[in-house]
Protein backbone atom coordinates (compact mmCIF):
# COMPACT_ATOMS: atom_id res chain seq x y z
CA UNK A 1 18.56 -3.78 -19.46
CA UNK A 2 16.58 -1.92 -21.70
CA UNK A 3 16.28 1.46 -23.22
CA UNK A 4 13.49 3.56 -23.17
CA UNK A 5 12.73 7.17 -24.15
CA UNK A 6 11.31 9.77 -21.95
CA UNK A 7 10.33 13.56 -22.86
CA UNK A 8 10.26 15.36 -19.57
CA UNK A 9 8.59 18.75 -18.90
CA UNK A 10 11.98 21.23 -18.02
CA UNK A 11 10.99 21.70 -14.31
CA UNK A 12 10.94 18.09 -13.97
CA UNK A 13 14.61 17.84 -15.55
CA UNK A 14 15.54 20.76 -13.48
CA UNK A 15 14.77 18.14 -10.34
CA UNK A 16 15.58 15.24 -11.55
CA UNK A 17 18.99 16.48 -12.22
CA UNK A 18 19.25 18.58 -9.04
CA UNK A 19 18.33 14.93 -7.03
CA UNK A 20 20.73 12.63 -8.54
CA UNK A 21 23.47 15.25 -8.29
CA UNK A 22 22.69 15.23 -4.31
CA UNK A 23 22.53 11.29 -4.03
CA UNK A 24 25.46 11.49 -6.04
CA UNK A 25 23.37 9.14 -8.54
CA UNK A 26 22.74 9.35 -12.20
CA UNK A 27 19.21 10.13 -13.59
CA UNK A 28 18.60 6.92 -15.11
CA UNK A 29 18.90 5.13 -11.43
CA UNK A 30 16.98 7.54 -10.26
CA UNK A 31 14.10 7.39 -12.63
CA UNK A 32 14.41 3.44 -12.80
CA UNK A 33 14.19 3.87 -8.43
CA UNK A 34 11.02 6.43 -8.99
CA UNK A 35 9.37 3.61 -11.78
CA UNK A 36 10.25 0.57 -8.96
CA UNK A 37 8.77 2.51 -6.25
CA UNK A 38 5.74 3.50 -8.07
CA UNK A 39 5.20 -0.14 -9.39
CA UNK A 40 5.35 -1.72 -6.09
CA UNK A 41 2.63 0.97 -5.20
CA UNK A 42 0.71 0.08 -8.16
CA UNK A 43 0.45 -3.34 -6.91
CA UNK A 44 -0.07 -2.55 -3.11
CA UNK A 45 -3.03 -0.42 -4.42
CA UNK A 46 -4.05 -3.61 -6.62
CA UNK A 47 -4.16 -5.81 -3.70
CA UNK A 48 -5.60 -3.59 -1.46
CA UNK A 49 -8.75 -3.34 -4.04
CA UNK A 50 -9.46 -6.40 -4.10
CA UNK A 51 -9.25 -7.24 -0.51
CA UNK A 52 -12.00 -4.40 -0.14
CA UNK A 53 -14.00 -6.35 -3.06
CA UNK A 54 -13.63 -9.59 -0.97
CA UNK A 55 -14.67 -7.82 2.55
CA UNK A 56 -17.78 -6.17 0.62
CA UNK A 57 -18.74 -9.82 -0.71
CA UNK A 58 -18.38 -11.44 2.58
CA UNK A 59 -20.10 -8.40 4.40
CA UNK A 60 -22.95 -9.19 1.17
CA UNK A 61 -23.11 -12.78 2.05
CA UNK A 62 -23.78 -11.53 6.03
CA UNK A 63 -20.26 -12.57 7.43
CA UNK A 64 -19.87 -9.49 10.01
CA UNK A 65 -19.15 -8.52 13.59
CA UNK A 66 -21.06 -6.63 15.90
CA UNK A 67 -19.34 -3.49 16.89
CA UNK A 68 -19.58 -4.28 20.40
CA UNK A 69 -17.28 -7.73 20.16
CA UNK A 70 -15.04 -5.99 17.76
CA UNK A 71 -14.27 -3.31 20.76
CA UNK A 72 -14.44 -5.77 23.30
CA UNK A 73 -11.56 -7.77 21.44
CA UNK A 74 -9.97 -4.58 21.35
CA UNK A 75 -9.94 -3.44 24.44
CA UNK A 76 -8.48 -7.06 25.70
CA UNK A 77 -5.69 -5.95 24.29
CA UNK A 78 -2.35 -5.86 26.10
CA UNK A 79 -4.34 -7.15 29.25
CA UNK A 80 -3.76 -10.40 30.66
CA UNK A 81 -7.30 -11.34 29.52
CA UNK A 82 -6.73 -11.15 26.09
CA UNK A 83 -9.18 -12.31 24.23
CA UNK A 84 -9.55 -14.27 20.24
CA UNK A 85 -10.45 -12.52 17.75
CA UNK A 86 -14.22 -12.21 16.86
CA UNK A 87 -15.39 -15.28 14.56
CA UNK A 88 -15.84 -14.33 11.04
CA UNK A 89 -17.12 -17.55 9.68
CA UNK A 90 -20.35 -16.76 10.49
């Protein structure tokens, strides 16, 4: 494990301290649980971006749904008719 200096504004050492007192936690696993979550967000967001990059290529190259299947499908839903989703590889 690693060391790594932080200067924190006093407010923000007034709550970090007042949190891992409660969790009965120090501050460093606090912090390094703060930094894990965050990360793991980072990289959700990440992923996320470039899904929406992907979907505005495809939608580019003309690979969409009409509105009308897209309800259809989800209406079907839960009903003993369900139905497939709507082709994409159009």
């Amino acid at each position: 494990m690693s060391v790594t200096t932080v200067r924190l504004q006093a407010e923000v050492e007034q709550q970090l301290e007042a949190i891992a007192s409660k969790l009965q936690r120090s501050k460093g696993w606090v912090i390094n649980e703060a930094l894990a979550q965050y990360i793991a967000k980072q990289h959700s967001e990440q992923a996320r971006w470039q899904q929406t990059l992907a979907a505005m290529a495809s939608a580019a190259d003309g690979k969409v749904v009409d509105a009308v299947e897209v309800h259809s499908w989800l209406d079907s839903w839960g009903t003993e008719h369900e139905q497939d989703a709507p082709d994409l590889t159009r």
